[in-house]
PDB file of N, CA and C in Angstrom:
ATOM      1  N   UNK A   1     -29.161 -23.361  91.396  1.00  0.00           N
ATOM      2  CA  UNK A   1     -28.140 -24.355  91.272  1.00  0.00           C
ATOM      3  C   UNK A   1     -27.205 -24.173  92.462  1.00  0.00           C
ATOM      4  N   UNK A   2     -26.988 -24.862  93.014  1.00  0.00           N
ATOM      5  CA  UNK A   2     -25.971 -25.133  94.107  1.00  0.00           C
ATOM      6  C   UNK A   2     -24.862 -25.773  93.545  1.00  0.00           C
ATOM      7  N   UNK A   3     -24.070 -24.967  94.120  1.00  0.00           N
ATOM      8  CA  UNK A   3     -22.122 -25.298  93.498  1.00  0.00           C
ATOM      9  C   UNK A   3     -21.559 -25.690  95.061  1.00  0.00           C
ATOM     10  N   UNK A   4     -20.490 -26.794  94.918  1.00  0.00           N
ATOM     11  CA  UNK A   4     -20.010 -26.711  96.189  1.00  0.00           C
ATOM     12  C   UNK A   4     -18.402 -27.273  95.807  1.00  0.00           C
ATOM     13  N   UNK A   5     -17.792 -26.780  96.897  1.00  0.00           N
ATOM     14  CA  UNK A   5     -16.269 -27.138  96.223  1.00  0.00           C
ATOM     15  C   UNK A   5     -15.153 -27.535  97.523  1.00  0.00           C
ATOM     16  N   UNK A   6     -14.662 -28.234  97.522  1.00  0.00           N
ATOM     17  CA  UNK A   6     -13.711 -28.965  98.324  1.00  0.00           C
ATOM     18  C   UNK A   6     -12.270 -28.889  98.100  1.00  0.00           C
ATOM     19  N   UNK A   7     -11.190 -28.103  99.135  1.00  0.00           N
ATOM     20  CA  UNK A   7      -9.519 -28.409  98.251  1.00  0.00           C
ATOM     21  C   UNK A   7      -8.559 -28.954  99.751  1.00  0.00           C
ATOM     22  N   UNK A   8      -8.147 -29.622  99.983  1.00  0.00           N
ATOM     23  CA  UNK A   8      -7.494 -30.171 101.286  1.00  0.00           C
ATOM     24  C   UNK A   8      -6.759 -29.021 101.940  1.00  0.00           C
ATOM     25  N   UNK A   9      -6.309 -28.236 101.124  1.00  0.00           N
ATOM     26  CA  UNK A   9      -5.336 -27.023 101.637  1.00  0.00           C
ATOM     27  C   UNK A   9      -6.349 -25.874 101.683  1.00  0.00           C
ATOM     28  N   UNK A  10      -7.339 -25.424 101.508  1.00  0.00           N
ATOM     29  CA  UNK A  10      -8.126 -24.419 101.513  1.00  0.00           C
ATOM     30  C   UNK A  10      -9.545 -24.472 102.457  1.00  0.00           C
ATOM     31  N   UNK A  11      -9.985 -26.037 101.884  1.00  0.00           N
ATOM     32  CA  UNK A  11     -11.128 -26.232 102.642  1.00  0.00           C
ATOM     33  C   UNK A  11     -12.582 -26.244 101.858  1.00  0.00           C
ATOM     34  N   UNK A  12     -14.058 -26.365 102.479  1.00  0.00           N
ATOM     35  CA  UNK A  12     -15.033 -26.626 101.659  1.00  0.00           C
ATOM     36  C   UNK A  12     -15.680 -25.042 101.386  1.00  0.00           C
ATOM     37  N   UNK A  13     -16.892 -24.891 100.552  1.00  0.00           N
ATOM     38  CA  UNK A  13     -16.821 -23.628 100.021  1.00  0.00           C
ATOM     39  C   UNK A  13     -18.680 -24.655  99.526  1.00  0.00           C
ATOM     40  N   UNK A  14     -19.550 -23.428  99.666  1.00  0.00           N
ATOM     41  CA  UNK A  14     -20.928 -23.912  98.975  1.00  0.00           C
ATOM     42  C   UNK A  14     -21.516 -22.423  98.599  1.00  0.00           C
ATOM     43  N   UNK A  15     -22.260 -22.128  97.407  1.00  0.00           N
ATOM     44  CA  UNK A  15     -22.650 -21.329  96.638  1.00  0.00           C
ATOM     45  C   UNK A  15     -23.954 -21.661  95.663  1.00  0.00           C
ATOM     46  N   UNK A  16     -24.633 -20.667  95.694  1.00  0.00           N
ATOM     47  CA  UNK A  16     -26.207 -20.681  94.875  1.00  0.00           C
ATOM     48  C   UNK A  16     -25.888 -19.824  93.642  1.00  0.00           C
ATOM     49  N   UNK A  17     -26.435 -20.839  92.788  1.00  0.00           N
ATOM     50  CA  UNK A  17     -26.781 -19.460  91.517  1.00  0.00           C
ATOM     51  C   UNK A  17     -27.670 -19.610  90.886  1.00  0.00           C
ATOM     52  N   UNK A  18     -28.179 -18.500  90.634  1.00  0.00           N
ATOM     53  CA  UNK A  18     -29.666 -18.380  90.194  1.00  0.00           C
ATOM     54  C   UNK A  18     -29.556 -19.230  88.570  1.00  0.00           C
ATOM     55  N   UNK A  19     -30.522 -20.163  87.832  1.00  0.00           N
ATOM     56  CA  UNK A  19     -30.248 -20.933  87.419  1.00  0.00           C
ATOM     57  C   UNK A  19     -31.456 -21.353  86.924  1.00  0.00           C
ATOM     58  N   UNK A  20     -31.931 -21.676  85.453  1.00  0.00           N
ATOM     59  CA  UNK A  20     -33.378 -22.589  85.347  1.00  0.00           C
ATOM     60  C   UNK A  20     -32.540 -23.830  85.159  1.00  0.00           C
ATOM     61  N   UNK A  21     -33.227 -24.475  85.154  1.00  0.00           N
ATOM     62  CA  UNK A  21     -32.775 -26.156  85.269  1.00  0.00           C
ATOM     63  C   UNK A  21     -33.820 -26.771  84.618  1.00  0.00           C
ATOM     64  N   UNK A  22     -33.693 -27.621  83.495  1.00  0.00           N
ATOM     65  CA  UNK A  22     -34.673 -28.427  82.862  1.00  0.00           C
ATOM     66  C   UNK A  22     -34.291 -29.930  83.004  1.00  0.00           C
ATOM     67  N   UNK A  23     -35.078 -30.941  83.379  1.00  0.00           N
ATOM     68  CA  UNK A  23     -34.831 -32.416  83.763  1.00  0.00           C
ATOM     69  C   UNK A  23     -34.737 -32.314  85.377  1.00  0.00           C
ATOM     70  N   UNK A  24     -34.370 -34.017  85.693  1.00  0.00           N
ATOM     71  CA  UNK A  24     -34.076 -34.426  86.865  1.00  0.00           C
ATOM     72  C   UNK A  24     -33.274 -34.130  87.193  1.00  0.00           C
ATOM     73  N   UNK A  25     -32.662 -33.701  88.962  1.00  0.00           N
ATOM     74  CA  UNK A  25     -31.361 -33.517  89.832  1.00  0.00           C
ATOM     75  C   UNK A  25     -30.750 -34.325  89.637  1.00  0.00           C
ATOM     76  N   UNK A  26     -29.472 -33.927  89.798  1.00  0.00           N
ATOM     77  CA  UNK A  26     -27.923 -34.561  89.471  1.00  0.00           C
ATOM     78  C   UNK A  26     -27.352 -33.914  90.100  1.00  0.00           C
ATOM     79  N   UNK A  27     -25.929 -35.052  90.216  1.00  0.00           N
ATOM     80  CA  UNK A  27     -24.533 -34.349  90.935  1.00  0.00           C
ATOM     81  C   UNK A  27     -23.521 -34.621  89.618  1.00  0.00           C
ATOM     82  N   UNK A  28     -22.696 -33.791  89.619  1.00  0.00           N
ATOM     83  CA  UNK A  28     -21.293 -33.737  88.711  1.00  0.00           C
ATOM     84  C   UNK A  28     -20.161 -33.015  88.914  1.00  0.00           C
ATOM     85  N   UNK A  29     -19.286 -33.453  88.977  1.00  0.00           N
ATOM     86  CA  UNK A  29     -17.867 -32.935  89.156  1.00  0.00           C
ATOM     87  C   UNK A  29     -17.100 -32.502  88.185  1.00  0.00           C
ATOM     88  N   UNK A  30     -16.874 -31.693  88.364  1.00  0.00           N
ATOM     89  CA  UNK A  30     -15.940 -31.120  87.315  1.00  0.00           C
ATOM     90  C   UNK A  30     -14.516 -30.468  87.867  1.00  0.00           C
ATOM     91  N   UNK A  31     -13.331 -30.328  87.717  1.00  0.00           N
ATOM     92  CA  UNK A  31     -12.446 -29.269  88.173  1.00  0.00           C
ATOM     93  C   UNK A  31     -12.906 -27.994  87.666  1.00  0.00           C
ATOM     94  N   UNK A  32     -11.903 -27.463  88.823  1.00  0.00           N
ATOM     95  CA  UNK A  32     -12.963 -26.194  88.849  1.00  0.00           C
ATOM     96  C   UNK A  32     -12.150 -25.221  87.930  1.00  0.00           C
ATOM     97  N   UNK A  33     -10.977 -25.570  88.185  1.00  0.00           N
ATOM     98  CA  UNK A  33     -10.070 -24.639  86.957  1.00  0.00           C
ATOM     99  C   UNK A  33     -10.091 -24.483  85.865  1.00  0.00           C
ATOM    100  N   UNK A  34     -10.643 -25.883  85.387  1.00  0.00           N
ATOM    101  CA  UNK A  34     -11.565 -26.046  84.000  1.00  0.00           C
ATOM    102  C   UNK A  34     -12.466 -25.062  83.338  1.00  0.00           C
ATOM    103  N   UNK A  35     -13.100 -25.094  84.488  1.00  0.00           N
ATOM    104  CA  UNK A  35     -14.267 -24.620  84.439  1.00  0.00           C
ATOM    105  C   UNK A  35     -14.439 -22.968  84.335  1.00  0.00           C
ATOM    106  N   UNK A  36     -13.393 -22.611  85.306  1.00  0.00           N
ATOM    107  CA  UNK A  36     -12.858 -21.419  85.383  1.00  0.00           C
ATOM    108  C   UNK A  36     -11.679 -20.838  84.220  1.00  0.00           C
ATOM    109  N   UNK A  37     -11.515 -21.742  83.349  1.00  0.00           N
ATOM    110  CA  UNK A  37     -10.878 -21.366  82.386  1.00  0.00           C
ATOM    111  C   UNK A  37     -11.728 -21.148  81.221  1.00  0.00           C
ATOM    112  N   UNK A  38     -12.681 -21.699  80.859  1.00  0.00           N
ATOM    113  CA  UNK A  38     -13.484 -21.140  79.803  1.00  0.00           C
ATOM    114  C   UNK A  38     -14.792 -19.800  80.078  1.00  0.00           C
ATOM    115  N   UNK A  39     -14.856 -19.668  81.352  1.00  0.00           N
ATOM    116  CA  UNK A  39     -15.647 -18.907  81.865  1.00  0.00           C
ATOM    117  C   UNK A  39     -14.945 -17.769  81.657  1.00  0.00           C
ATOM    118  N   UNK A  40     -13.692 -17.241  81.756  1.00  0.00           N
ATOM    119  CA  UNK A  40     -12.921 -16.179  81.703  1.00  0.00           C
ATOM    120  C   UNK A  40     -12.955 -15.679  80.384  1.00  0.00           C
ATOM    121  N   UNK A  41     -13.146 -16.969  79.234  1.00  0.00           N
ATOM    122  CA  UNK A  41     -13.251 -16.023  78.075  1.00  0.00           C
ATOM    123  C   UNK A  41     -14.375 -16.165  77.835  1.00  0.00           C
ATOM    124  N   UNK A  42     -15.447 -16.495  77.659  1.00  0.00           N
ATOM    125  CA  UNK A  42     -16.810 -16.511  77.111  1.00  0.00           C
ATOM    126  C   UNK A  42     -17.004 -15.016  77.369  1.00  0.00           C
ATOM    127  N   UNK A  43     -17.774 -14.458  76.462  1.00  0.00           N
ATOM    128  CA  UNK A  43     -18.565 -12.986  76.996  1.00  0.00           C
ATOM    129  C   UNK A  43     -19.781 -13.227  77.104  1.00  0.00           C
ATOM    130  N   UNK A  44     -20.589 -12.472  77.617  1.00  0.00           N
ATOM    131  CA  UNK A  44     -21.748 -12.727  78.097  1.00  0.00           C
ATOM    132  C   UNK A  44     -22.249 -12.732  79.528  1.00  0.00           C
ATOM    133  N   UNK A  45     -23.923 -13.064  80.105  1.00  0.00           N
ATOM    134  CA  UNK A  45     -23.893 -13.160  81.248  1.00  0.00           C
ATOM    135  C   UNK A  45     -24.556 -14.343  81.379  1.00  0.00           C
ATOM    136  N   UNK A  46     -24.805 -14.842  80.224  1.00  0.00           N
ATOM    137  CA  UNK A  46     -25.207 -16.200  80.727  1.00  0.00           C
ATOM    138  C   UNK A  46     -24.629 -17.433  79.727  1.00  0.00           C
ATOM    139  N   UNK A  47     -24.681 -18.844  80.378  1.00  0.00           N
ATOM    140  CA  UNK A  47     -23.780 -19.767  79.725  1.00  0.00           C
ATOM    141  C   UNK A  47     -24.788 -20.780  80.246  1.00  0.00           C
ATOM    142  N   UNK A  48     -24.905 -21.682  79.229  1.00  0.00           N
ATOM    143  CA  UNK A  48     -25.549 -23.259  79.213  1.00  0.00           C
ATOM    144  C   UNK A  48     -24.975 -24.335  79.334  1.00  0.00           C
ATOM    145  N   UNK A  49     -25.482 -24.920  80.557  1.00  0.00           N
ATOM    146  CA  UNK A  49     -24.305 -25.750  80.965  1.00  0.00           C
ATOM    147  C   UNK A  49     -25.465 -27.296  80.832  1.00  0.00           C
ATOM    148  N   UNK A  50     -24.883 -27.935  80.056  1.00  0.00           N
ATOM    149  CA  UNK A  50     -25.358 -29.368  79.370  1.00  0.00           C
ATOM    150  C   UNK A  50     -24.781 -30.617  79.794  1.00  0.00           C
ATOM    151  N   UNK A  51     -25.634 -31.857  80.943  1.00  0.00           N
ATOM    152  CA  UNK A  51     -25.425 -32.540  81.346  1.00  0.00           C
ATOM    153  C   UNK A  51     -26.457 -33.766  81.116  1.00  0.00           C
ATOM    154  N   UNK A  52     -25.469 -35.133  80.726  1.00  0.00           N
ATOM    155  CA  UNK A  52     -26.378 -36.148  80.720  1.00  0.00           C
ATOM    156  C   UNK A  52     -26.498 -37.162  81.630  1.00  0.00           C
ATOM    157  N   UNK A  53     -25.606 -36.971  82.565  1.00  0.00           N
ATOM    158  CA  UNK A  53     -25.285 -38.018  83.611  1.00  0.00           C
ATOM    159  C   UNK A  53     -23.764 -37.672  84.232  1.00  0.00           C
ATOM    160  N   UNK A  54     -23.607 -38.360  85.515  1.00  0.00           N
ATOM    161  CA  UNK A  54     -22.454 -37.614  86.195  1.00  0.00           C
ATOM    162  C   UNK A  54     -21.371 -38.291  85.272  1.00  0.00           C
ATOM    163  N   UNK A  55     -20.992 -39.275  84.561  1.00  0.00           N
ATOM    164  CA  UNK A  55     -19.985 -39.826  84.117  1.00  0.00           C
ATOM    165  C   UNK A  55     -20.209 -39.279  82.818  1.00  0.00           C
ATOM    166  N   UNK A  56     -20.626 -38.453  82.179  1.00  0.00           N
ATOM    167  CA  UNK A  56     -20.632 -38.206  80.925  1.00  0.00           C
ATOM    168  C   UNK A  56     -19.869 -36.774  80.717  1.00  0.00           C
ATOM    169  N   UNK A  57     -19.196 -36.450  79.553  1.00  0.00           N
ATOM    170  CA  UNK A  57     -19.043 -34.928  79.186  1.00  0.00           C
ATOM    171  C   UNK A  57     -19.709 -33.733  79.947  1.00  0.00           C
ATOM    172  N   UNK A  58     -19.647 -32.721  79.953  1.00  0.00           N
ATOM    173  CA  UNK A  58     -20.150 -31.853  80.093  1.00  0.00           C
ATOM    174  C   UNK A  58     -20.253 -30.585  79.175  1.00  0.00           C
ATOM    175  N   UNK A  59     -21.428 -30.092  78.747  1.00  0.00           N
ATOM    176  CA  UNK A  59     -21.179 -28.635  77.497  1.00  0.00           C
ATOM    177  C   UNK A  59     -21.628 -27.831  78.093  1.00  0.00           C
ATOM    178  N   UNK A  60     -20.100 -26.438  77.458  1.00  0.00           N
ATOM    179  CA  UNK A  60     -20.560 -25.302  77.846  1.00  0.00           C
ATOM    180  C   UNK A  60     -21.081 -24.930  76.844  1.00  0.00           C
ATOM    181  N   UNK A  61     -22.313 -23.863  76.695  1.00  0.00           N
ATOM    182  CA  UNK A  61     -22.890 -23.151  75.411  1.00  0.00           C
ATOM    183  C   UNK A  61     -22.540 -21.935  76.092  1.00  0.00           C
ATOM    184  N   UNK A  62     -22.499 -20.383  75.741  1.00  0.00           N
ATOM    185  CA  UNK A  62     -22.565 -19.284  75.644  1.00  0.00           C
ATOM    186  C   UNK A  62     -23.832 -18.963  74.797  1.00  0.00           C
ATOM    187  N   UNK A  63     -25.095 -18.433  76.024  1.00  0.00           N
ATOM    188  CA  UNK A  63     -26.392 -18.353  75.364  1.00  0.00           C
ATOM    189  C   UNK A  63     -26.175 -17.138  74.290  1.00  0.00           C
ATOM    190  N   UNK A  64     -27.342 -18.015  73.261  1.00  0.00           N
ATOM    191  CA  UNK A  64     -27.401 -17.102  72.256  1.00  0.00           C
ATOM    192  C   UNK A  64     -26.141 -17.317  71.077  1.00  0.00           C
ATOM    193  N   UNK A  65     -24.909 -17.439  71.289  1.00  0.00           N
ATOM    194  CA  UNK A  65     -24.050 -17.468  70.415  1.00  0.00           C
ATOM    195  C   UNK A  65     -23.894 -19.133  69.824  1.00  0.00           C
ATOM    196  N   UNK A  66     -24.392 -19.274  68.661  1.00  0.00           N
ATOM    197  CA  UNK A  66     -24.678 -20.677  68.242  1.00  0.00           C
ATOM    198  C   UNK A  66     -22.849 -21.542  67.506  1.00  0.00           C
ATOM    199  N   UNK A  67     -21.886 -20.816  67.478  1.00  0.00           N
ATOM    200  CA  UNK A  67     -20.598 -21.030  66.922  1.00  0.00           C
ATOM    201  C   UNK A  67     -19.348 -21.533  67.783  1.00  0.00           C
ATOM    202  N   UNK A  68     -20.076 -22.001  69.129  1.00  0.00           N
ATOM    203  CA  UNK A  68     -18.988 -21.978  70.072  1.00  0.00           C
ATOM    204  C   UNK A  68     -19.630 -23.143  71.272  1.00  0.00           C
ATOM    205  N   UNK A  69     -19.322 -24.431  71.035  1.00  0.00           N
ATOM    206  CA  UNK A  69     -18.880 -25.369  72.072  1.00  0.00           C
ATOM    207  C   UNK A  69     -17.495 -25.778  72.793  1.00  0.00           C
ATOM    208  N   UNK A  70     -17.446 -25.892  74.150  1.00  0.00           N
ATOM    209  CA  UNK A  70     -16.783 -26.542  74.921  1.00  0.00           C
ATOM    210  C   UNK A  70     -17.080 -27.337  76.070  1.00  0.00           C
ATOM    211  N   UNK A  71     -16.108 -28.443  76.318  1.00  0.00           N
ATOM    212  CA  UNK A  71     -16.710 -29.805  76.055  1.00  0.00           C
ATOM    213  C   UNK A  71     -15.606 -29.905  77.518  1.00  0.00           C
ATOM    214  N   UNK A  72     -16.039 -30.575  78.625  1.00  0.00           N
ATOM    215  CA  UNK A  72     -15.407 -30.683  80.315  1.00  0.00           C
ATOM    216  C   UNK A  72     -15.531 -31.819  80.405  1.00  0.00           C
ATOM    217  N   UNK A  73     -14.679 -32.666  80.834  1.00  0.00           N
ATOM    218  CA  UNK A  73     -15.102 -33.519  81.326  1.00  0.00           C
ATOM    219  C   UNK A  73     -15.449 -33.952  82.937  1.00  0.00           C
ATOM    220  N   UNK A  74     -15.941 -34.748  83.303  1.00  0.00           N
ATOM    221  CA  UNK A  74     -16.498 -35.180  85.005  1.00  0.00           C
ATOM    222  C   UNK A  74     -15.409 -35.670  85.730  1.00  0.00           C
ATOM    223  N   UNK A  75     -15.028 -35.226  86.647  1.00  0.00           N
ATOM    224  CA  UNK A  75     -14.485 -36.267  87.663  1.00  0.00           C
ATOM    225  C   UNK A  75     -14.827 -37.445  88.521  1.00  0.00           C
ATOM    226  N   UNK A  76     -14.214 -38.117  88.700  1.00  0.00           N
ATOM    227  CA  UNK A  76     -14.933 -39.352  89.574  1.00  0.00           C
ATOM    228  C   UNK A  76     -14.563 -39.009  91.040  1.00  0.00           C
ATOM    229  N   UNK A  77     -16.239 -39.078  91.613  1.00  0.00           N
ATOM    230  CA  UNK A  77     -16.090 -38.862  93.394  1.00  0.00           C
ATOM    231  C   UNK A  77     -16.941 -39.347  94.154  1.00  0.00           C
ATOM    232  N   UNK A  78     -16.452 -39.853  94.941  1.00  0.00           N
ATOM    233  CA  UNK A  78     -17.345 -40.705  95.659  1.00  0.00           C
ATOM    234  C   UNK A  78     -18.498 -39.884  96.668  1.00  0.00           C
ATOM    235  N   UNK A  79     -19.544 -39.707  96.452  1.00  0.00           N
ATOM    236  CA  UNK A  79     -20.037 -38.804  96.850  1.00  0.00           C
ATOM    237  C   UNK A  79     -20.526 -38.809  99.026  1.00  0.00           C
TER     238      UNK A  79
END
C-alpha cells in the first residue's frame, strides 16, 4: 500500500506498507490526524482498513478483535 501525504507548510511525504489488498485499486483521502488518532489507541500490529469507493466512509477494524469499529470519513481532492 502506498500512503502519500501533502501539508503546504511542511511539504509532500510518500510511504509503502506492507499490506494484502483484496479488490480493485483506489485512491482515498482521509486526514491524517484522524487517522492518527485512532491508530494511537488500537493495540495490535495489524488493523483493517475497509473501503468502498473514494467518497464513501472508511472502517477501521483492529484484526482479530471483533467489538470495535471506527468509522473516517474521505476528503474531497482533486487528484
Amino acid at each position: 500500500m502506498t500512503i502519500a501525504a501533502r501539508a503546504e507548510e511542511i511539504g509532500d511525504n510518500l510511504g509503502e506498507l506492507d499490506a494484502v489488498v483484496e479488490g480493485e485499486e483506489s485512491k482515498i483521502a482521509f486526514n491524517g490526524k484522524y487517522l492518527q488518532d485512532v491508530l494511537q489507541v488500537l493495540e495490535g500490529g495489524q488493523v483493517a482498513l475497509e473501503t468502498t469507493s473514494s467518497s464513501s466512509p472508511g472502517v477501521l477494524r483492529p484484526v482479530g478483535v471483533e467489538n470495535y469499529v471506527h468509522v473516517v470519513m474521505p476528503m474531497f481532492v482533486q487528484w
